[in-house]
PDB file of N, CA and C in Angstrom:
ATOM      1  N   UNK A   1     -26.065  43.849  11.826  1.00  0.00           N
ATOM      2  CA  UNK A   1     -26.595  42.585  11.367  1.00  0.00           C
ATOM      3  C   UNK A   1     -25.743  42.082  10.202  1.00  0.00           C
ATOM      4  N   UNK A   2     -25.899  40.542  10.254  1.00  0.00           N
ATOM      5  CA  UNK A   2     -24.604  40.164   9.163  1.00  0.00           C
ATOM      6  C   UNK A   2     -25.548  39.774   8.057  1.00  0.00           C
ATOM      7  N   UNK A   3     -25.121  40.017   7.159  1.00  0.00           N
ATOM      8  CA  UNK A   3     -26.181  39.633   6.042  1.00  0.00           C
ATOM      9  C   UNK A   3     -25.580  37.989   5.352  1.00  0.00           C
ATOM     10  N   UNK A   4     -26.742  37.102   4.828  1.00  0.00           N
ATOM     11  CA  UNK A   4     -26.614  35.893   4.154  1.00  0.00           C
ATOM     12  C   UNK A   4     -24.911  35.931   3.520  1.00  0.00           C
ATOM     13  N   UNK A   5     -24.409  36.815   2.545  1.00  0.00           N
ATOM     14  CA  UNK A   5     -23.542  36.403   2.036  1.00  0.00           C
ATOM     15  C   UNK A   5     -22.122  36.648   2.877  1.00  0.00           C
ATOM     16  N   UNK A   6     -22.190  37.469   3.357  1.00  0.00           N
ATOM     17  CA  UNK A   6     -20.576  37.327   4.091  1.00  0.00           C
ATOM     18  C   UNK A   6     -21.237  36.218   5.049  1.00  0.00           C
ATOM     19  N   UNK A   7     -22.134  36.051   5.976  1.00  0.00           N
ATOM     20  CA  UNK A   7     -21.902  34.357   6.674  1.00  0.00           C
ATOM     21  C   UNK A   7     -21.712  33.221   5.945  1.00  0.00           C
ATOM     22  N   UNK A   8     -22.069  33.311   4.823  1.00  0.00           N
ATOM     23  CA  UNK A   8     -22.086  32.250   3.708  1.00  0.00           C
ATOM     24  C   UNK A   8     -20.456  32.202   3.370  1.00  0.00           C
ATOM     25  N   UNK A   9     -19.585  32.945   3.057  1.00  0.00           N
ATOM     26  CA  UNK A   9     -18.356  33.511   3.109  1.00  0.00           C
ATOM     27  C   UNK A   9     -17.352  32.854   3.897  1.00  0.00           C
ATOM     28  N   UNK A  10     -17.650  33.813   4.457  1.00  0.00           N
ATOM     29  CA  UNK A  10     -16.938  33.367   6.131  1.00  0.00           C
ATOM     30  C   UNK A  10     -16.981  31.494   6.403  1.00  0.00           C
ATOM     31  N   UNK A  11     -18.037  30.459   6.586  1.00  0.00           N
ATOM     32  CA  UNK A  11     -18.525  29.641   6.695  1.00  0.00           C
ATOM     33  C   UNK A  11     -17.642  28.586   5.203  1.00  0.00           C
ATOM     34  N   UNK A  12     -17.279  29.330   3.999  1.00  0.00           N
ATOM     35  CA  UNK A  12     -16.725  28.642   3.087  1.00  0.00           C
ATOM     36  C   UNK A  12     -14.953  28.447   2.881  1.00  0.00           C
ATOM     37  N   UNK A  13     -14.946  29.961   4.491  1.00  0.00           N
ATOM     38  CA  UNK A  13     -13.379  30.220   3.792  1.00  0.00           C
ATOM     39  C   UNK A  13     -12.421  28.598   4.493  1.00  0.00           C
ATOM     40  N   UNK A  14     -11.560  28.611   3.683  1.00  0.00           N
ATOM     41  CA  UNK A  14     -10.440  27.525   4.018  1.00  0.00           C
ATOM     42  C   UNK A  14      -8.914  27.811   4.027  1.00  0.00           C
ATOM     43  N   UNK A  15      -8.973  28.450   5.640  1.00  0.00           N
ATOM     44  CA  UNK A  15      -6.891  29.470   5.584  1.00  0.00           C
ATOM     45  C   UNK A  15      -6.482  28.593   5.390  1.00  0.00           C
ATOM     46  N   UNK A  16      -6.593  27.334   5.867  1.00  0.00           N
ATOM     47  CA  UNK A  16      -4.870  26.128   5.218  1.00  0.00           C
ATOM     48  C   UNK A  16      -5.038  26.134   3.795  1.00  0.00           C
ATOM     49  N   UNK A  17      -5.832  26.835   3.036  1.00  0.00           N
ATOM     50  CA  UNK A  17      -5.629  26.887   1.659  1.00  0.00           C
ATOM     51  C   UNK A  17      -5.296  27.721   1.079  1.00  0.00           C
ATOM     52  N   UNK A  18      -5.304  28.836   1.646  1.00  0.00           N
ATOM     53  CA  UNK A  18      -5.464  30.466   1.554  1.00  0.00           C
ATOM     54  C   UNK A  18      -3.723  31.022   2.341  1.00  0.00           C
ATOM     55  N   UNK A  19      -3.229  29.962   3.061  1.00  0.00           N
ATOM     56  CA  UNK A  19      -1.719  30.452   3.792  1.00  0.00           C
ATOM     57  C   UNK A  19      -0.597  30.345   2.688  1.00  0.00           C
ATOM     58  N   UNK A  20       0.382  31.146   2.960  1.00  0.00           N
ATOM     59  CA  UNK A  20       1.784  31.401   2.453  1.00  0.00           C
ATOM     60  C   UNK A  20       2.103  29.959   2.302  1.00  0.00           C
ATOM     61  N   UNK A  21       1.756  29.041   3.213  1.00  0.00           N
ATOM     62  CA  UNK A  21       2.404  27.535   3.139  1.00  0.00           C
ATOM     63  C   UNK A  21       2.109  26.696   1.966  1.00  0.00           C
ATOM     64  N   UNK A  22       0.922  27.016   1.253  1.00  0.00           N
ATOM     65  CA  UNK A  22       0.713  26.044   0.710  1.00  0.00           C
ATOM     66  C   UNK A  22       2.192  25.010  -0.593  1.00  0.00           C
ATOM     67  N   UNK A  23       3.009  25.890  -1.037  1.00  0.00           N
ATOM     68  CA  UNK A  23       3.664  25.543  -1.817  1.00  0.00           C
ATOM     69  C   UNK A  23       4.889  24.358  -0.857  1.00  0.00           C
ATOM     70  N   UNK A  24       4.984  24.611   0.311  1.00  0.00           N
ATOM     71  CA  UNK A  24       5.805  23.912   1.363  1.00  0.00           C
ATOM     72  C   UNK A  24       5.329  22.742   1.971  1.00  0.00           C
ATOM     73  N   UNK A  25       3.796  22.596   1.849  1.00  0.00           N
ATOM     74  CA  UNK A  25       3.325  21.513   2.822  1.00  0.00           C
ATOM     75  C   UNK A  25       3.043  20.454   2.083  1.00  0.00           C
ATOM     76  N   UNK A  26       2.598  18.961   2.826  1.00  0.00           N
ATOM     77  CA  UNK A  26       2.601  17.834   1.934  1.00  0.00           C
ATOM     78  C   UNK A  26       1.626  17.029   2.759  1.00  0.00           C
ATOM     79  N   UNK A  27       0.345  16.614   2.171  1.00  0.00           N
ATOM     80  CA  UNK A  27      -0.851  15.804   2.493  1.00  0.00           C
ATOM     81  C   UNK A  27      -0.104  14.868   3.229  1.00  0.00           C
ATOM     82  N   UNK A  28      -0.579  14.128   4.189  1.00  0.00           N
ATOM     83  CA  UNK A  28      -0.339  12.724   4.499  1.00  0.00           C
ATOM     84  C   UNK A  28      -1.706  11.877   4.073  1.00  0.00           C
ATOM     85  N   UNK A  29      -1.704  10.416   3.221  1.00  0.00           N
ATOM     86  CA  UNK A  29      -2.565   9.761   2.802  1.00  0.00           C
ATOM     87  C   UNK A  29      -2.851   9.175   4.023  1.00  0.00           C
ATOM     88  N   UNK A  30      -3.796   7.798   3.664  1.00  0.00           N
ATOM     89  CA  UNK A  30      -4.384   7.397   4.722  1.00  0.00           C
ATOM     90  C   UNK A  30      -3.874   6.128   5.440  1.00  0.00           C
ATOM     91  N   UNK A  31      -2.663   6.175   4.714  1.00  0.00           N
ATOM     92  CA  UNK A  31      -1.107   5.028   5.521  1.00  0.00           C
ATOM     93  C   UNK A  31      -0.545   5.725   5.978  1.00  0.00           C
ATOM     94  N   UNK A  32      -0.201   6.962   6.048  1.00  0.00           N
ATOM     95  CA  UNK A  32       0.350   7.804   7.050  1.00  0.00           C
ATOM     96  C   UNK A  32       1.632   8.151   6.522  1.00  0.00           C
ATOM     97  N   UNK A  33       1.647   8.258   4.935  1.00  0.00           N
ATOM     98  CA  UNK A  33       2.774   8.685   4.228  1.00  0.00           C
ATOM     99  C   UNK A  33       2.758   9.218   3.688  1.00  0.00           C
ATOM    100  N   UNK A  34       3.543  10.816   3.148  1.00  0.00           N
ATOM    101  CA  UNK A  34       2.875  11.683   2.638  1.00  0.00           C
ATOM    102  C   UNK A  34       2.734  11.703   0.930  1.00  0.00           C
ATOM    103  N   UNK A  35       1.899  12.362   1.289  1.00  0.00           N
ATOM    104  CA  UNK A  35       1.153  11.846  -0.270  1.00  0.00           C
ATOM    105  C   UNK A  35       2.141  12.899  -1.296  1.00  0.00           C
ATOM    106  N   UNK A  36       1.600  13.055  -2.702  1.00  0.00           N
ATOM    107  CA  UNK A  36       3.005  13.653  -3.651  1.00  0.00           C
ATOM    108  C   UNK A  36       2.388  15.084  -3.516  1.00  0.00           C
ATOM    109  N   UNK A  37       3.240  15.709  -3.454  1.00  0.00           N
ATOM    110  CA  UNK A  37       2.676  17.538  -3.550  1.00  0.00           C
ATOM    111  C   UNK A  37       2.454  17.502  -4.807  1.00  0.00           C
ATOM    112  N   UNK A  38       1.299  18.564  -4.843  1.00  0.00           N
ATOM    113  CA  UNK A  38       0.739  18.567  -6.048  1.00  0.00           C
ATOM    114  C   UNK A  38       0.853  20.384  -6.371  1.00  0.00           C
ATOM    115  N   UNK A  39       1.452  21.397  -5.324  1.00  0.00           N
ATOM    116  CA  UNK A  39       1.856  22.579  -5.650  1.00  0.00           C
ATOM    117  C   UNK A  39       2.896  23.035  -6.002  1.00  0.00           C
ATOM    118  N   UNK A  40       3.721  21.651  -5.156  1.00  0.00           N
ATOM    119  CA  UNK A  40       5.198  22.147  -5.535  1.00  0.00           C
ATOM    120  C   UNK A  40       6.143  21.015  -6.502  1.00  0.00           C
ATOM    121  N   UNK A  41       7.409  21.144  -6.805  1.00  0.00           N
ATOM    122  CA  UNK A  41       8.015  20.281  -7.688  1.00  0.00           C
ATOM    123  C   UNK A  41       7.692  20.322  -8.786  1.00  0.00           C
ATOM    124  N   UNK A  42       8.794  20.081  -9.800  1.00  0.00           N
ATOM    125  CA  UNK A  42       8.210  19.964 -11.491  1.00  0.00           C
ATOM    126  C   UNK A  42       7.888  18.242 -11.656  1.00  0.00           C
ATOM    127  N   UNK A  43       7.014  18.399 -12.722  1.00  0.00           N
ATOM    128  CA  UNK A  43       6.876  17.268 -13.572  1.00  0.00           C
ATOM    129  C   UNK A  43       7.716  16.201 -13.340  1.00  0.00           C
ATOM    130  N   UNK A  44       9.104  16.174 -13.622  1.00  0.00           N
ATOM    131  CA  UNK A  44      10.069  15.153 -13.305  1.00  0.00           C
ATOM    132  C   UNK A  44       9.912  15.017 -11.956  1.00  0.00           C
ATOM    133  N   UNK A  45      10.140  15.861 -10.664  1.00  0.00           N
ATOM    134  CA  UNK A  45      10.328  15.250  -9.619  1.00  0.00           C
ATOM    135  C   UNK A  45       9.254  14.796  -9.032  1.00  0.00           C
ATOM    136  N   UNK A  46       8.339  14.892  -9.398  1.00  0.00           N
ATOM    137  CA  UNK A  46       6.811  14.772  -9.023  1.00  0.00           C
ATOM    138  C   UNK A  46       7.189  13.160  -9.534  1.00  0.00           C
ATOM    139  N   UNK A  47       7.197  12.837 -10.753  1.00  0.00           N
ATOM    140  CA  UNK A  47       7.141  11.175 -11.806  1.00  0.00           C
ATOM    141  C   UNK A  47       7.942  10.502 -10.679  1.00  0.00           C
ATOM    142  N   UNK A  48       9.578  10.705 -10.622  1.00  0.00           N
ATOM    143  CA  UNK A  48      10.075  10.532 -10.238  1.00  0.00           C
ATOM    144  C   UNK A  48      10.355   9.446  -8.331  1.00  0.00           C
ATOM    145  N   UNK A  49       9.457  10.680  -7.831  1.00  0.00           N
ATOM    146  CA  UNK A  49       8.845  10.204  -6.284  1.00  0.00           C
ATOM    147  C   UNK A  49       7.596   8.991  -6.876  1.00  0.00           C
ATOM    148  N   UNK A  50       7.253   9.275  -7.184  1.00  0.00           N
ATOM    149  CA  UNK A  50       5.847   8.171  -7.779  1.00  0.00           C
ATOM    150  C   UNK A  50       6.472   7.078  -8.249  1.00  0.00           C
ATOM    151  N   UNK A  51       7.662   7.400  -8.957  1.00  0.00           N
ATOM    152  CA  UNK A  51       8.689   5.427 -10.015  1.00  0.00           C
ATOM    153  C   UNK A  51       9.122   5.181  -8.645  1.00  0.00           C
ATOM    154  N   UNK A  52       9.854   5.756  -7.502  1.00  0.00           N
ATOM    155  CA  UNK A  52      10.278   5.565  -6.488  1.00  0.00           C
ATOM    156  C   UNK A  52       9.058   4.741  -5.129  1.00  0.00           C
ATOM    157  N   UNK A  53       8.306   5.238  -5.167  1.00  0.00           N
ATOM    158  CA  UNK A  53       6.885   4.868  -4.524  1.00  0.00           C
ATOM    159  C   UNK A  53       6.613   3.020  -5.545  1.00  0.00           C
ATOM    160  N   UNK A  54       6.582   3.350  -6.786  1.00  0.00           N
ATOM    161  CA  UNK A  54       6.305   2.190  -7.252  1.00  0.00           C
ATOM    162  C   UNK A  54       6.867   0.848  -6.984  1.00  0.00           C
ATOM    163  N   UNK A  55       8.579   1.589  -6.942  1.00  0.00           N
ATOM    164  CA  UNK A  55       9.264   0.690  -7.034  1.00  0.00           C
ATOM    165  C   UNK A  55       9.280  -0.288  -5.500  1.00  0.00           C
ATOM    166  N   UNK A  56       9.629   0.516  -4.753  1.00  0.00           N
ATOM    167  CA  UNK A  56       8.975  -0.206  -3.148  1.00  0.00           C
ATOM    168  C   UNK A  56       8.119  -1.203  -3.071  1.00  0.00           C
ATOM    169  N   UNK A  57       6.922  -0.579  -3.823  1.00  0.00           N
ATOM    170  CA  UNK A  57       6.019  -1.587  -3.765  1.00  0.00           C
ATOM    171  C   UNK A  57       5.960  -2.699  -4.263  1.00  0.00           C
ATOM    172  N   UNK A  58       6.809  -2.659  -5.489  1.00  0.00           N
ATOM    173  CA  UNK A  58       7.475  -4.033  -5.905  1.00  0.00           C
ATOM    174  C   UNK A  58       7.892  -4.540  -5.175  1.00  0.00           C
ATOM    175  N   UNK A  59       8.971  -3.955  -4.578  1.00  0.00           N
ATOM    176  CA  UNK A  59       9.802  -4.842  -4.301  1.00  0.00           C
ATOM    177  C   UNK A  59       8.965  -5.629  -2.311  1.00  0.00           C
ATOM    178  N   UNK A  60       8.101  -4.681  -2.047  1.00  0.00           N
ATOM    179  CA  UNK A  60       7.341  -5.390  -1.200  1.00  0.00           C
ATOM    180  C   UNK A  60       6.630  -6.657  -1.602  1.00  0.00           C
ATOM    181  N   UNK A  61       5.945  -6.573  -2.472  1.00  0.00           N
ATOM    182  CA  UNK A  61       4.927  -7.635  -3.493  1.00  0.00           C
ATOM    183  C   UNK A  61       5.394  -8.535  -3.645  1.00  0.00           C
ATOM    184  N   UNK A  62       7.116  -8.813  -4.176  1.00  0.00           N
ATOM    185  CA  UNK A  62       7.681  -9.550  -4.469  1.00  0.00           C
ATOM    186  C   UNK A  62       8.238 -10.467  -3.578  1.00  0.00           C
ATOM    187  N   UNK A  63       8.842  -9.518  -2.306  1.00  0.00           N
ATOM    188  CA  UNK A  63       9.175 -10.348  -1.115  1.00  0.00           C
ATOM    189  C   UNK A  63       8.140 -10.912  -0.295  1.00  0.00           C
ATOM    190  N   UNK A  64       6.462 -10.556  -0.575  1.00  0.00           N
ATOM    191  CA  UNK A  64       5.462 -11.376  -0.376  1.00  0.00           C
ATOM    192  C   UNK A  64       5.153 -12.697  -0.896  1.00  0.00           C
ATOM    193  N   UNK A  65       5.240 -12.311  -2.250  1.00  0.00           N
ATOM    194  CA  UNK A  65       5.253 -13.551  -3.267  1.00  0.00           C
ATOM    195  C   UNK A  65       5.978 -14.372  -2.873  1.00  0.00           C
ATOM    196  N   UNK A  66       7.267 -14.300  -3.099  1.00  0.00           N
ATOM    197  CA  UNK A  66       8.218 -15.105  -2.154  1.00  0.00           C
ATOM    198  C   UNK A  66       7.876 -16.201  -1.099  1.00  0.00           C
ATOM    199  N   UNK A  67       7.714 -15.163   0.067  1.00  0.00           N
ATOM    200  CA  UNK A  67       7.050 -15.967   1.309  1.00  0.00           C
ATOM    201  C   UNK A  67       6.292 -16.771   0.808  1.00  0.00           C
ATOM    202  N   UNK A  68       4.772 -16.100  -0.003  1.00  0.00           N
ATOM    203  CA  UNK A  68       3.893 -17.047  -0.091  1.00  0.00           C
ATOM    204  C   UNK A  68       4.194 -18.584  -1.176  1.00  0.00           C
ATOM    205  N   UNK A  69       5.358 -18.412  -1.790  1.00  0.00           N
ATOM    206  CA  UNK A  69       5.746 -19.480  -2.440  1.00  0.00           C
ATOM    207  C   UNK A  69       6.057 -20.447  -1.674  1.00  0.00           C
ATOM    208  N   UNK A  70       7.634 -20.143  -0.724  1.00  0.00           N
ATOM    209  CA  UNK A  70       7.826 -20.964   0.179  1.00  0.00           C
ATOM    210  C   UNK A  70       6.745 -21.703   1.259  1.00  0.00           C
ATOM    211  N   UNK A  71       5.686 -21.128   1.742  1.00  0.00           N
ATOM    212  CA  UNK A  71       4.780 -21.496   2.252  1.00  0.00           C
ATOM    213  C   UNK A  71       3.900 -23.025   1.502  1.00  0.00           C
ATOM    214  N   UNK A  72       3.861 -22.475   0.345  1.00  0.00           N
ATOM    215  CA  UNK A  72       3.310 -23.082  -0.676  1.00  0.00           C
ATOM    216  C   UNK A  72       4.147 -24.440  -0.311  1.00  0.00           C
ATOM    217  N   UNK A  73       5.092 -24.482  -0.565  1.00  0.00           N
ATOM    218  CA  UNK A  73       6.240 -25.116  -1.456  1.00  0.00           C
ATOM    219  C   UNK A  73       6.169 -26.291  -0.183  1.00  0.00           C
ATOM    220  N   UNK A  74       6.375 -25.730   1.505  1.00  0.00           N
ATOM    221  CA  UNK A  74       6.317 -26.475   2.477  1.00  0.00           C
ATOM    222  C   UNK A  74       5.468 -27.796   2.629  1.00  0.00           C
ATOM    223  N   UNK A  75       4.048 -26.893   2.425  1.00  0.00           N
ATOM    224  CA  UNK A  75       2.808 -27.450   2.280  1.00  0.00           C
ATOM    225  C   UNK A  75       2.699 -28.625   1.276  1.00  0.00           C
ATOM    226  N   UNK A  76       3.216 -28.324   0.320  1.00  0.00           N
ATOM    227  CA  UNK A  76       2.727 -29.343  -0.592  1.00  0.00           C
ATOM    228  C   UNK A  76       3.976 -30.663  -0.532  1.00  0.00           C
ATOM    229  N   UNK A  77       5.055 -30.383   0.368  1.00  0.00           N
ATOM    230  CA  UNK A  77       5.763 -31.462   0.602  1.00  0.00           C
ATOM    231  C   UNK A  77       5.667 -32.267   1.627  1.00  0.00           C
ATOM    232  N   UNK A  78       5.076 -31.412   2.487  1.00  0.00           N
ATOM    233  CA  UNK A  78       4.034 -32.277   3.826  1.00  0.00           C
ATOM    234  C   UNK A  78       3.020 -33.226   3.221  1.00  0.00           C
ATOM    235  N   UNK A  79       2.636 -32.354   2.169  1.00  0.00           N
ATOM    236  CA  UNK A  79       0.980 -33.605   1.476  1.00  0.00           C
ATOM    237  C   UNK A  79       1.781 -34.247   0.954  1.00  0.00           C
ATOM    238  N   UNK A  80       2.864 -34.233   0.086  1.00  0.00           N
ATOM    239  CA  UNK A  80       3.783 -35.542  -0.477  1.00  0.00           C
ATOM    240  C   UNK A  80       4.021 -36.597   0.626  1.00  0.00           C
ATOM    241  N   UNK A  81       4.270 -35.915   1.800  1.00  0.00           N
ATOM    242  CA  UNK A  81       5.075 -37.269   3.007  1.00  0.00           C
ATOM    243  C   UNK A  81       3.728 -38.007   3.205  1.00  0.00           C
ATOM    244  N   UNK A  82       2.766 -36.714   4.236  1.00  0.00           N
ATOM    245  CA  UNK A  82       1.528 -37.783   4.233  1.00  0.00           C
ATOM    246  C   UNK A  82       0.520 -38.804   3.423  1.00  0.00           C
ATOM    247  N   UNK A  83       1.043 -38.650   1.849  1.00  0.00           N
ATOM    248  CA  UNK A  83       0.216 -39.244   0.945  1.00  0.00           C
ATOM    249  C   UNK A  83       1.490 -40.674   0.868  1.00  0.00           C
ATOM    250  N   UNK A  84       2.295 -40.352   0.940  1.00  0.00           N
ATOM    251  CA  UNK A  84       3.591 -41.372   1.075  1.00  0.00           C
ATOM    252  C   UNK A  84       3.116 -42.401   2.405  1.00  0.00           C
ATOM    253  N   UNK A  85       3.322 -42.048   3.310  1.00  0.00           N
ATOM    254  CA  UNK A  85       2.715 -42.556   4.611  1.00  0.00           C
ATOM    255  C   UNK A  85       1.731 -43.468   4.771  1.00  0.00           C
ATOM    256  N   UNK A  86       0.822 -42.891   3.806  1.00  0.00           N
ATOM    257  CA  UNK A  86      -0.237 -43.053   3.955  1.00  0.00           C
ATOM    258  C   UNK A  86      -0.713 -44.673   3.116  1.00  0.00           C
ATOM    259  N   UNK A  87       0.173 -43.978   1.800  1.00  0.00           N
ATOM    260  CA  UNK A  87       0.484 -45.418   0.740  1.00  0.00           C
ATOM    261  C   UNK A  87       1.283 -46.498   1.474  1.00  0.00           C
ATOM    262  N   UNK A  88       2.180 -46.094   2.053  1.00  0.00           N
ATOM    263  CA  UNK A  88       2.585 -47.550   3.031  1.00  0.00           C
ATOM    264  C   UNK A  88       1.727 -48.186   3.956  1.00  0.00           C
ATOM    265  N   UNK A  89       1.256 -47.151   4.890  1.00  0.00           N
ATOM    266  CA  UNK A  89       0.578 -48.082   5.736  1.00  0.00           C
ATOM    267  C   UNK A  89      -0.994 -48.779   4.819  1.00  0.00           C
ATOM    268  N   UNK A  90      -1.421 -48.091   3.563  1.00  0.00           N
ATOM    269  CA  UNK A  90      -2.487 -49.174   2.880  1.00  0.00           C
ATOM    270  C   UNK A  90      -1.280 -50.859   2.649  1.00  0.00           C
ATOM    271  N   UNK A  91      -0.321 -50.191   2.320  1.00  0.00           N
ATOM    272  CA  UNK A  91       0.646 -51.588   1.771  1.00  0.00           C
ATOM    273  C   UNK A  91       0.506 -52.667   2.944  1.00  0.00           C
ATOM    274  N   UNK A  92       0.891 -51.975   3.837  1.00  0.00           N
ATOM    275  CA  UNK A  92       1.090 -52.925   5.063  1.00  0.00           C
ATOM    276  C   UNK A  92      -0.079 -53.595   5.592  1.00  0.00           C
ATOM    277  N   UNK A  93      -1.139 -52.863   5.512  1.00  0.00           N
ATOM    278  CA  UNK A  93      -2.433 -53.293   6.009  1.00  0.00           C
ATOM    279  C   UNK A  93      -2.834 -54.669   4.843  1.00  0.00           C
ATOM    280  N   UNK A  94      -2.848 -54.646   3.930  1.00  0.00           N
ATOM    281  CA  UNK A  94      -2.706 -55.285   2.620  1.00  0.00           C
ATOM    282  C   UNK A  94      -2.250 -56.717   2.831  1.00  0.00           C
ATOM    283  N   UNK A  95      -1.156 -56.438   3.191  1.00  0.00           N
ATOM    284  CA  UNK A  95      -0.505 -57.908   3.237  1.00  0.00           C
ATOM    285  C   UNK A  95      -0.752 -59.149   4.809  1.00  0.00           C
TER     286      UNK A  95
END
């Protein structure tokens, strides 16, 4: 008969935590990129991957921004023509 605490035991253990690997392996987050090891690497290379991670993301953000400027920029010269347009044909109607 198995008694409460070794099933209790048994039921808690976790080998992918408990294997030779752990210092080698690397989470994947929930974008599907792996996340920073947190067993292995020093301090610097650990920062390092993370200024590198950051920096991407800048430079993603930025080439968003971008777009969304130009978008912007389109838009509001379309409302210039049609408000233009729009002032002529009151002119014309006018006279």
């Amino acid at each position: 008969m198995t008694s409460v605490s070794e099933t209790a035991t048994a039921a808690l253990s976790t080998p992918h935590m408990n294997s030779d690997n752990e210092n080698n392996s690397s989470e994947k987050d929930e974008a599907g990129e792996e996340s920073v090891p947190t067993k292995s690497g020093s301090t610097y290379e650990v920062a390092d991957e993370i200024q590198e991670r950051l920096q991407k993301v800048l430079e993603e953000v930025e080439k968003s921004d971008q777009e969304v400027d130009e978008k912007i920029e389109r838009l509001l010269k379309r409302i210039a023509k049609l408000e233009s347009d729009l002032e002529r044909n009151r002119a014309m109607q006018a006279e």
